[in-house]
PDB file of N, CA and C in Angstrom:
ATOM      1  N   UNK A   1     118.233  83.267 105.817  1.00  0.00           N
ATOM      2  CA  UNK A   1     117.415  84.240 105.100  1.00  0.00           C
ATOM      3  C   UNK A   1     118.364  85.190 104.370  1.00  0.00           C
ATOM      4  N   UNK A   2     118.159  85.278 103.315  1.00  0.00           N
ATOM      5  CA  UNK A   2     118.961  86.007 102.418  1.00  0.00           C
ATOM      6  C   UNK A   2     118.673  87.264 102.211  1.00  0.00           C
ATOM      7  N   UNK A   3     119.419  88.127 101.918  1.00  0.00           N
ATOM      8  CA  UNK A   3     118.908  89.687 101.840  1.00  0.00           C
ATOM      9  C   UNK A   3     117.823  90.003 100.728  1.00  0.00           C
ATOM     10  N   UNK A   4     118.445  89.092  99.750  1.00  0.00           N
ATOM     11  CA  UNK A   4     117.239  89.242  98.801  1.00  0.00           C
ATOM     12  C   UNK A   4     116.009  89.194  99.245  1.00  0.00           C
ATOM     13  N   UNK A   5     115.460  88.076  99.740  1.00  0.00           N
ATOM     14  CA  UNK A   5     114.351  87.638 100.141  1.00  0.00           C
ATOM     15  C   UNK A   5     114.136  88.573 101.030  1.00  0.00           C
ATOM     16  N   UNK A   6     114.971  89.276 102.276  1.00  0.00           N
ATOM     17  CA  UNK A   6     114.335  90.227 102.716  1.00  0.00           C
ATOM     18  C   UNK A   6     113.807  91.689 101.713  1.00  0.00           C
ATOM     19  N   UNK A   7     114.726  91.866 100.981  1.00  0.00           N
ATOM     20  CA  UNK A   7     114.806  93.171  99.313  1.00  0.00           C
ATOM     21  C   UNK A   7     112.894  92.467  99.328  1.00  0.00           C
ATOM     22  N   UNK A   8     113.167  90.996  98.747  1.00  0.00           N
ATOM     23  CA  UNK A   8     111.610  91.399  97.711  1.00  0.00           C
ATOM     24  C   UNK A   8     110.680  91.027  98.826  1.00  0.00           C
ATOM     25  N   UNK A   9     110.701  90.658 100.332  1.00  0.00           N
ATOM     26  CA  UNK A   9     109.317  90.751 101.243  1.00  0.00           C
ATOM     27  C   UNK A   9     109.087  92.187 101.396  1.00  0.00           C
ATOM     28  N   UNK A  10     110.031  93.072 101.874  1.00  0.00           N
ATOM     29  CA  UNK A  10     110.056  94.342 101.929  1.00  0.00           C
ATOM     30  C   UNK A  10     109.173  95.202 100.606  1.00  0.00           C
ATOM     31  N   UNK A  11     109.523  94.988  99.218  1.00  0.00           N
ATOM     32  CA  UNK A  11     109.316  95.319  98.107  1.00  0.00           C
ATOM     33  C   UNK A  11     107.540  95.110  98.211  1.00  0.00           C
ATOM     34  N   UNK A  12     107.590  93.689  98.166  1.00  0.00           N
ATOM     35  CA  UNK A  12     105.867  93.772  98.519  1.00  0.00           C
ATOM     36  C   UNK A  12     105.049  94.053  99.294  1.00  0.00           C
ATOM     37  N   UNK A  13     105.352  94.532 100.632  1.00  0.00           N
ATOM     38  CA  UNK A  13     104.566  95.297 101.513  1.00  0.00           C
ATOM     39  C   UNK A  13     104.747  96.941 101.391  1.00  0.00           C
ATOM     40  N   UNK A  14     105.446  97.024 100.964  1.00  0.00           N
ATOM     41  CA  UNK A  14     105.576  98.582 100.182  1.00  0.00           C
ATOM     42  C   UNK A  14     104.996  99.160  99.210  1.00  0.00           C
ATOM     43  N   UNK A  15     104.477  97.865  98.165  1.00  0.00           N
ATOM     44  CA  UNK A  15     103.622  98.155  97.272  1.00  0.00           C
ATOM     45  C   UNK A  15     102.301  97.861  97.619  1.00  0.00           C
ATOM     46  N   UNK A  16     101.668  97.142  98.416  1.00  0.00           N
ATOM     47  CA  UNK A  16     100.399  96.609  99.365  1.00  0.00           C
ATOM     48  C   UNK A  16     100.668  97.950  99.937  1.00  0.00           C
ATOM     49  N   UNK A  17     101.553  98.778 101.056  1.00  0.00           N
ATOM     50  CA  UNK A  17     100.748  99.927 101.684  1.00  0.00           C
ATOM     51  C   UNK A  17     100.616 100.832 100.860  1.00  0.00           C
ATOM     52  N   UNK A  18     101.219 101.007  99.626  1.00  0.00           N
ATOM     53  CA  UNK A  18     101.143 102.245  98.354  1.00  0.00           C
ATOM     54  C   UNK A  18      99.469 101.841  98.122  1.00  0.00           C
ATOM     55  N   UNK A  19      99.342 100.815  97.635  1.00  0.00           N
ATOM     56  CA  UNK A  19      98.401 100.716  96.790  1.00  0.00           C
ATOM     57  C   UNK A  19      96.851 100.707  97.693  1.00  0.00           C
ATOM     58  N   UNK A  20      96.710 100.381  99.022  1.00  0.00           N
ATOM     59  CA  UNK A  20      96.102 100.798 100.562  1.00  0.00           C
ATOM     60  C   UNK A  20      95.612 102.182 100.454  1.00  0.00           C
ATOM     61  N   UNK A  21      97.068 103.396 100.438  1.00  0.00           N
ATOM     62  CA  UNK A  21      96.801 104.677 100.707  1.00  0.00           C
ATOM     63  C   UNK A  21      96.013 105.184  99.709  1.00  0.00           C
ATOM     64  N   UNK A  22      97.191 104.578  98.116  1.00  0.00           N
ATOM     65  CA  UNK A  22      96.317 105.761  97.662  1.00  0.00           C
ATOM     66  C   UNK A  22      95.067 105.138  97.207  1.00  0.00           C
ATOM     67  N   UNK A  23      94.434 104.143  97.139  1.00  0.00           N
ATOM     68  CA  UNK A  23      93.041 104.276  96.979  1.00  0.00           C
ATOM     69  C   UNK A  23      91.853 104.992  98.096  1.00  0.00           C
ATOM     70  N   UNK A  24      92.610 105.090  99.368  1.00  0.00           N
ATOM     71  CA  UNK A  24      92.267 106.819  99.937  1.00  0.00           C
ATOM     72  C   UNK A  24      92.145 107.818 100.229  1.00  0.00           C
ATOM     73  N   UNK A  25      93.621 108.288  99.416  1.00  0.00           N
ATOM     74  CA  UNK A  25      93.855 109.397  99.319  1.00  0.00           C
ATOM     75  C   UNK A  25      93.615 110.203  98.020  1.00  0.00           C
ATOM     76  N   UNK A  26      93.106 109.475  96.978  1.00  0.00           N
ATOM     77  CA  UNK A  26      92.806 109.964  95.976  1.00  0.00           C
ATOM     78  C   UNK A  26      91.553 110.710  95.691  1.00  0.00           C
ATOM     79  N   UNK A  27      90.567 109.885  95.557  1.00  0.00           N
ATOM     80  CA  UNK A  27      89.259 110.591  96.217  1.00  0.00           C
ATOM     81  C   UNK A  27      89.198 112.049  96.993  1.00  0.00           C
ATOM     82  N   UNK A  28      89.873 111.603  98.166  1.00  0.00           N
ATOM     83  CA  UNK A  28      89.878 112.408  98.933  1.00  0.00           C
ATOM     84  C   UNK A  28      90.734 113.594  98.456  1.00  0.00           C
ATOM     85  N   UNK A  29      91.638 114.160  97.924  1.00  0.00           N
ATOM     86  CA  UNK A  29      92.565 114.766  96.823  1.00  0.00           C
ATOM     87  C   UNK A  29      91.174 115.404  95.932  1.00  0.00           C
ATOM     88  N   UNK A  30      90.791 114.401  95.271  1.00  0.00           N
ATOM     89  CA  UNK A  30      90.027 115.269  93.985  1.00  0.00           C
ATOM     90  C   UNK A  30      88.855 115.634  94.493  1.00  0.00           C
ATOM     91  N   UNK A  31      88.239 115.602  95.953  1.00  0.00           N
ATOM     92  CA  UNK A  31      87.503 116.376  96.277  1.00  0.00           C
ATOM     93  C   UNK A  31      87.852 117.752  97.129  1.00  0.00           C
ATOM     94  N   UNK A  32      89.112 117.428  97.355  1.00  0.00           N
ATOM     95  CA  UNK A  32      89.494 118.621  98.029  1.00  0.00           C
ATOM     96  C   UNK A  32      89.520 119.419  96.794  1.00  0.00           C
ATOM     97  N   UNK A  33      89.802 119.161  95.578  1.00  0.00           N
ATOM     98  CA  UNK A  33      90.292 119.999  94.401  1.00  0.00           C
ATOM     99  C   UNK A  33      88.964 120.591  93.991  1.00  0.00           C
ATOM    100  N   UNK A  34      87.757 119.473  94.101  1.00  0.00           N
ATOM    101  CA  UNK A  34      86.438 120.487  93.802  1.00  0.00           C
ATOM    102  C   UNK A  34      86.510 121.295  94.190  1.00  0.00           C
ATOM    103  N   UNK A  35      85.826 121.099  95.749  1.00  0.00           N
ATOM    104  CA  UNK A  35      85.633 122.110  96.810  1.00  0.00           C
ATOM    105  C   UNK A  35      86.633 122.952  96.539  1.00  0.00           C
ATOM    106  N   UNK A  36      87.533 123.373  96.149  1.00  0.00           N
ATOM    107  CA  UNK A  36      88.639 124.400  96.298  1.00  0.00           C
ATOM    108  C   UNK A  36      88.274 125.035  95.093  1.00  0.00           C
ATOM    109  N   UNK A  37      88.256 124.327  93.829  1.00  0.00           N
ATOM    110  CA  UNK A  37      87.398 124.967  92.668  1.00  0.00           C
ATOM    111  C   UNK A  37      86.145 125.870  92.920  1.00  0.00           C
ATOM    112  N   UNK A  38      85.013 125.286  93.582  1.00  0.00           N
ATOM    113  CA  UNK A  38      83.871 125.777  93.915  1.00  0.00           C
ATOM    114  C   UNK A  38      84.174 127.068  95.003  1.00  0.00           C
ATOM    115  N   UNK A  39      85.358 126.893  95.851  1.00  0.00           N
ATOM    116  CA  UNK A  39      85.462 128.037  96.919  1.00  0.00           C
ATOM    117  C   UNK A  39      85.550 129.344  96.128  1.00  0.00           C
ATOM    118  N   UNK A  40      86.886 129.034  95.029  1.00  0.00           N
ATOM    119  CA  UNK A  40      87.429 129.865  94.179  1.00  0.00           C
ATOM    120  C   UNK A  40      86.471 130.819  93.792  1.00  0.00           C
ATOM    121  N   UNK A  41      85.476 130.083  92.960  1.00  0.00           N
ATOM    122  CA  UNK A  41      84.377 130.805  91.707  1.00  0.00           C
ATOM    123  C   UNK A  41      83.874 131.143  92.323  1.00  0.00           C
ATOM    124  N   UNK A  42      82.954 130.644  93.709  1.00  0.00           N
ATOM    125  CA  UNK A  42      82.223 131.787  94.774  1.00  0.00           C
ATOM    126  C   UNK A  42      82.688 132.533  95.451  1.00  0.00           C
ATOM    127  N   UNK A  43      84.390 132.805  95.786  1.00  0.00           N
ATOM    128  CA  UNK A  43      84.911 133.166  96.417  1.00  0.00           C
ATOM    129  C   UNK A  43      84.138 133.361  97.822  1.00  0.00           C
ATOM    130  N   UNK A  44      83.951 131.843  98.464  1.00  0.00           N
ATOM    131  CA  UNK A  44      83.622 131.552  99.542  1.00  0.00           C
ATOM    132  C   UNK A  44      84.745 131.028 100.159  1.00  0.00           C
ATOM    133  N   UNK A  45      85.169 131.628 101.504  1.00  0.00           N
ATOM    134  CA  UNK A  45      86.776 131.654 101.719  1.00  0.00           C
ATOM    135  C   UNK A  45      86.439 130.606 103.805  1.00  0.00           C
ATOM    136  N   UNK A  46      85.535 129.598 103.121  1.00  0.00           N
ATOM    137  CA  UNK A  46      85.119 128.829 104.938  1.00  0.00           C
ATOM    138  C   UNK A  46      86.311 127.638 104.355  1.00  0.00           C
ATOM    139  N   UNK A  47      87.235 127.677 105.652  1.00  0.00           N
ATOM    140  CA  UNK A  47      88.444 126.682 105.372  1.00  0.00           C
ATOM    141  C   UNK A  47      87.619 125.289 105.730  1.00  0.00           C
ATOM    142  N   UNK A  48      86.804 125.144 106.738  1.00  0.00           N
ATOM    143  CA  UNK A  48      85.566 124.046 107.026  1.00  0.00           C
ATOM    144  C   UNK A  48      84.785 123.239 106.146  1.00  0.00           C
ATOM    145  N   UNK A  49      85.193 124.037 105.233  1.00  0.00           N
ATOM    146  CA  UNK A  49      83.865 123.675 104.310  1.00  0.00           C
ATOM    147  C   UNK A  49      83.861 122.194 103.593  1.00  0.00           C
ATOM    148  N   UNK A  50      85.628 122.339 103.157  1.00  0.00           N
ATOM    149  CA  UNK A  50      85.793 120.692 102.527  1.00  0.00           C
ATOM    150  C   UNK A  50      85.848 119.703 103.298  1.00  0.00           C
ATOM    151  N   UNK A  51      86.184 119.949 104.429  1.00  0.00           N
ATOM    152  CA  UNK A  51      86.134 118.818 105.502  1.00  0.00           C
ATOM    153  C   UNK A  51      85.260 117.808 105.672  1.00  0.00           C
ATOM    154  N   UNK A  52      83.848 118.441 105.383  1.00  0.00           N
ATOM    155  CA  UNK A  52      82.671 117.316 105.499  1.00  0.00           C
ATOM    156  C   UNK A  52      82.332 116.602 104.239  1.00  0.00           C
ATOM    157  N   UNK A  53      82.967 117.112 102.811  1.00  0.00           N
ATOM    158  CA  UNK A  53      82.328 116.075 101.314  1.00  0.00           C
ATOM    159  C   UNK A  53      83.903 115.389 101.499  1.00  0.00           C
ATOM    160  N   UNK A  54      85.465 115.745 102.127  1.00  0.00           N
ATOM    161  CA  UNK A  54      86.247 114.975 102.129  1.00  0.00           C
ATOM    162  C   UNK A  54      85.771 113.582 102.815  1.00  0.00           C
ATOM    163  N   UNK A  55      85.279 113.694 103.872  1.00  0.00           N
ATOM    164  CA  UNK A  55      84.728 112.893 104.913  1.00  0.00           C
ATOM    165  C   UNK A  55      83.962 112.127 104.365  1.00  0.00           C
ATOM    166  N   UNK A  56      82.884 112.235 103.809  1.00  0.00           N
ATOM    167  CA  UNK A  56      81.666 112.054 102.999  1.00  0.00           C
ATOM    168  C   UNK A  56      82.776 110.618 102.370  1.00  0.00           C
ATOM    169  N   UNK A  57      83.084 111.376 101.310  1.00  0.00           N
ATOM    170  CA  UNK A  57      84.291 110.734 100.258  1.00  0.00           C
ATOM    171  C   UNK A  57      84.850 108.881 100.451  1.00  0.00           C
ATOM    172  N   UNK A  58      85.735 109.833 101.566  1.00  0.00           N
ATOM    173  CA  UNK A  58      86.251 108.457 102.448  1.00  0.00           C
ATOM    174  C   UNK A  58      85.610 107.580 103.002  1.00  0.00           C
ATOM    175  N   UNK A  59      84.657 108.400 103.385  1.00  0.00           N
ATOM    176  CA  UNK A  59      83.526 106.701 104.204  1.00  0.00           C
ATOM    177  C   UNK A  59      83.312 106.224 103.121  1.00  0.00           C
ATOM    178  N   UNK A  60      82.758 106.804 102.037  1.00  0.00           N
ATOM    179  CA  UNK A  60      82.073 105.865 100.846  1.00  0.00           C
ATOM    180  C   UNK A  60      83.407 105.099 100.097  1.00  0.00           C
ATOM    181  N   UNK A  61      84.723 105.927  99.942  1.00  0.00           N
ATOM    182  CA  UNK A  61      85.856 105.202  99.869  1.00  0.00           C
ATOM    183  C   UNK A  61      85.881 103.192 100.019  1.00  0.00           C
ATOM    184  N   UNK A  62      85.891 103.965 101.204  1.00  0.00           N
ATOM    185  CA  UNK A  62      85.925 102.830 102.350  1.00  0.00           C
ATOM    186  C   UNK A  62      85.151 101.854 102.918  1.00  0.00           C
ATOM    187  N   UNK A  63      84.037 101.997 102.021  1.00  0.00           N
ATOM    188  CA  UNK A  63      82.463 101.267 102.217  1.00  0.00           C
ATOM    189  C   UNK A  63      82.777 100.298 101.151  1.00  0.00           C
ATOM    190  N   UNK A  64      83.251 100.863 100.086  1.00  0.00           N
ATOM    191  CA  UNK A  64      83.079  99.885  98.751  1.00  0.00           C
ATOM    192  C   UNK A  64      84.516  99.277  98.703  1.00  0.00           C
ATOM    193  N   UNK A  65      85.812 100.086  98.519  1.00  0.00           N
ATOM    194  CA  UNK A  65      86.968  99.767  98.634  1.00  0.00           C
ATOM    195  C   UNK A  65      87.462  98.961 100.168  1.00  0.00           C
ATOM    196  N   UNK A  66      86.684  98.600 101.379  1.00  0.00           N
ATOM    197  CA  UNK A  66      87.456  97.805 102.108  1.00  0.00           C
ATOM    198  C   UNK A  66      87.132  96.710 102.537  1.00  0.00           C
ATOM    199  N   UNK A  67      86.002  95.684 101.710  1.00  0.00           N
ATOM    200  CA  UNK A  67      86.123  94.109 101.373  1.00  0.00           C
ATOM    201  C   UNK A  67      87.764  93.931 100.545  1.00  0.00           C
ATOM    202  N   UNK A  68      88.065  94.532  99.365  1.00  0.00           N
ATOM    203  CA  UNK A  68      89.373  94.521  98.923  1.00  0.00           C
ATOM    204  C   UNK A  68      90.329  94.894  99.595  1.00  0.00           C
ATOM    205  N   UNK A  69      90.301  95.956 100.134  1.00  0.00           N
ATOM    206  CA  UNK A  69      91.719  96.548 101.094  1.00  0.00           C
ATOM    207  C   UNK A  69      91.785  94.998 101.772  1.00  0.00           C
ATOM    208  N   UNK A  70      90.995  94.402 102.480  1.00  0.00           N
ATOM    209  CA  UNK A  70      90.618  93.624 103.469  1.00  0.00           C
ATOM    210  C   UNK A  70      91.579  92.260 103.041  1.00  0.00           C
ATOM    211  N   UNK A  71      90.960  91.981 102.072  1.00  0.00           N
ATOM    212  CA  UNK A  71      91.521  90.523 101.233  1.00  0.00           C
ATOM    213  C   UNK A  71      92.955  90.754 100.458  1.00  0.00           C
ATOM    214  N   UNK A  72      93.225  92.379 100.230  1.00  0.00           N
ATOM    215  CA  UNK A  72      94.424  92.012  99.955  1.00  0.00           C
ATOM    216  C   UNK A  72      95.391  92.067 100.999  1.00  0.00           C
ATOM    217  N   UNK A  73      94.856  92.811 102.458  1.00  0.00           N
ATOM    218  CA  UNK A  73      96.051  92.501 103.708  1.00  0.00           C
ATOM    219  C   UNK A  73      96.066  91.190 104.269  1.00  0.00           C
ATOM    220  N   UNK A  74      94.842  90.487 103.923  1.00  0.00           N
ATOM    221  CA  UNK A  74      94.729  89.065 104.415  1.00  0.00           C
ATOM    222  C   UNK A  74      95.628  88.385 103.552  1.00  0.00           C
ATOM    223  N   UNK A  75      95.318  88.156 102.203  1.00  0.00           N
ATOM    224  CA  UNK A  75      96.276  87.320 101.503  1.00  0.00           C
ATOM    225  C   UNK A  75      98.332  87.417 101.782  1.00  0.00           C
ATOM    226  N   UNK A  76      98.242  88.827 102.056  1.00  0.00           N
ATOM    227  CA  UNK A  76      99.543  88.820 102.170  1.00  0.00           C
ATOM    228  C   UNK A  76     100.033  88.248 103.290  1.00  0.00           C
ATOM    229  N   UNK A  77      99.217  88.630 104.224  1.00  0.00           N
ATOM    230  CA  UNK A  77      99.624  88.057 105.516  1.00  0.00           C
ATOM    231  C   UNK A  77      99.489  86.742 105.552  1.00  0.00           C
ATOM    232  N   UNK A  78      98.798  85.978 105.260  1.00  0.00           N
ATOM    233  CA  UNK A  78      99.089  84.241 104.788  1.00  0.00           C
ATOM    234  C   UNK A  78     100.073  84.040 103.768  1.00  0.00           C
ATOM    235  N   UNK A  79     100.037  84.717 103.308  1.00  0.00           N
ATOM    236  CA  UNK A  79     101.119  84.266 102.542  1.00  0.00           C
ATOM    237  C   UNK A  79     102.457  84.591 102.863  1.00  0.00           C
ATOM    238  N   UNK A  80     102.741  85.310 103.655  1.00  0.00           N
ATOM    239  CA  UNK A  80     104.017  85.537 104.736  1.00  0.00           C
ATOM    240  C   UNK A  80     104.279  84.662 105.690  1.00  0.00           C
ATOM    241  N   UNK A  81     102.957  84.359 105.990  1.00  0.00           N
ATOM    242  CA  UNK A  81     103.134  83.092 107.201  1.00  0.00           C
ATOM    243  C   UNK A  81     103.327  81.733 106.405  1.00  0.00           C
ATOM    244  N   UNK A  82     102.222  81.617 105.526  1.00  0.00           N
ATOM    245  CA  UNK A  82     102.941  80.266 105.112  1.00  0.00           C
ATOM    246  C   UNK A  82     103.915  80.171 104.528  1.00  0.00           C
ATOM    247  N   UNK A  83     105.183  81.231 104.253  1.00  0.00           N
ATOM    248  CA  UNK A  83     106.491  81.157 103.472  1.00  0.00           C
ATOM    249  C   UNK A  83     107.250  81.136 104.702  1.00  0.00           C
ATOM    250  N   UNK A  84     107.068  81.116 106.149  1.00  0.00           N
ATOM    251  CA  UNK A  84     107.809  81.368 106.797  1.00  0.00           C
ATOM    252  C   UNK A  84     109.445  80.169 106.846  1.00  0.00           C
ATOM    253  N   UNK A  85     108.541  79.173 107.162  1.00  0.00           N
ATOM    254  CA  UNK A  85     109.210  77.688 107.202  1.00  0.00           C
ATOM    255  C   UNK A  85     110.493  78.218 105.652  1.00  0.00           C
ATOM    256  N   UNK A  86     110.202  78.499 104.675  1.00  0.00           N
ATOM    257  CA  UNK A  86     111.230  78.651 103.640  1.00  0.00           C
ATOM    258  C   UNK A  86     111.817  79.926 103.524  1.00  0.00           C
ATOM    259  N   UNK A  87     111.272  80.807 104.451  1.00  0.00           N
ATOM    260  CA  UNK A  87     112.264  82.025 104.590  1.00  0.00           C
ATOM    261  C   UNK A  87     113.126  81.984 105.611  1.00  0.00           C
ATOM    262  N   UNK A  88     112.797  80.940 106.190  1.00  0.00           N
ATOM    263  CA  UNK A  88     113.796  80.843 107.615  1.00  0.00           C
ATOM    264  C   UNK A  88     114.939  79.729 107.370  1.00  0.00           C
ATOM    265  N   UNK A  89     114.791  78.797 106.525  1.00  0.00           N
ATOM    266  CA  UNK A  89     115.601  78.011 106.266  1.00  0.00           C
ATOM    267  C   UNK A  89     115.417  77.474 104.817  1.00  0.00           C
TER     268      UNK A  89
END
């Protein structure tokens, strides 16, 4: 096994967990940014408050976005396994 091949297996599970997070952390980001907008202009100062449309956010995130999250950790992972035989020798 060559370093390379370890460089680009490495390379692609790095970009599979990038691309994982932030399709949940983004959402979740630009609703914190509402709610923080909306705190502002009412100057309603409940630190609680974003916690539950962040929440909100992410489940629905995660309702629609994790058939895909799903299939793209599956594919990789077959496809790691079936390269094994040629990463090993």
């Amino acid at each position: 096994m060559s370093p390379e091949t370890v460089l680009s297996t490495g390379q692609q599970a790095l970009q599979i967990i990038i691309a994982l997070t932030l399709v949940m952390l983004v959402p979740a980001l630009l609703t914190g940014l509402l709610v923080s907008m909306f705190q502002a202009a009412t100057q309603i100062n409940e630190q609680t408050l974003s916690f539950i449309p962040k929440l909100l956010v992410t489940f629905i995130t995660l309702l629609f976005a994790g058939p895909w999250m799903l299939s793209l950790i599956t594919d990789f992972t077959s496809r790691l396994m079936h390269d094994i035989p040629y990463l090993i020798g």
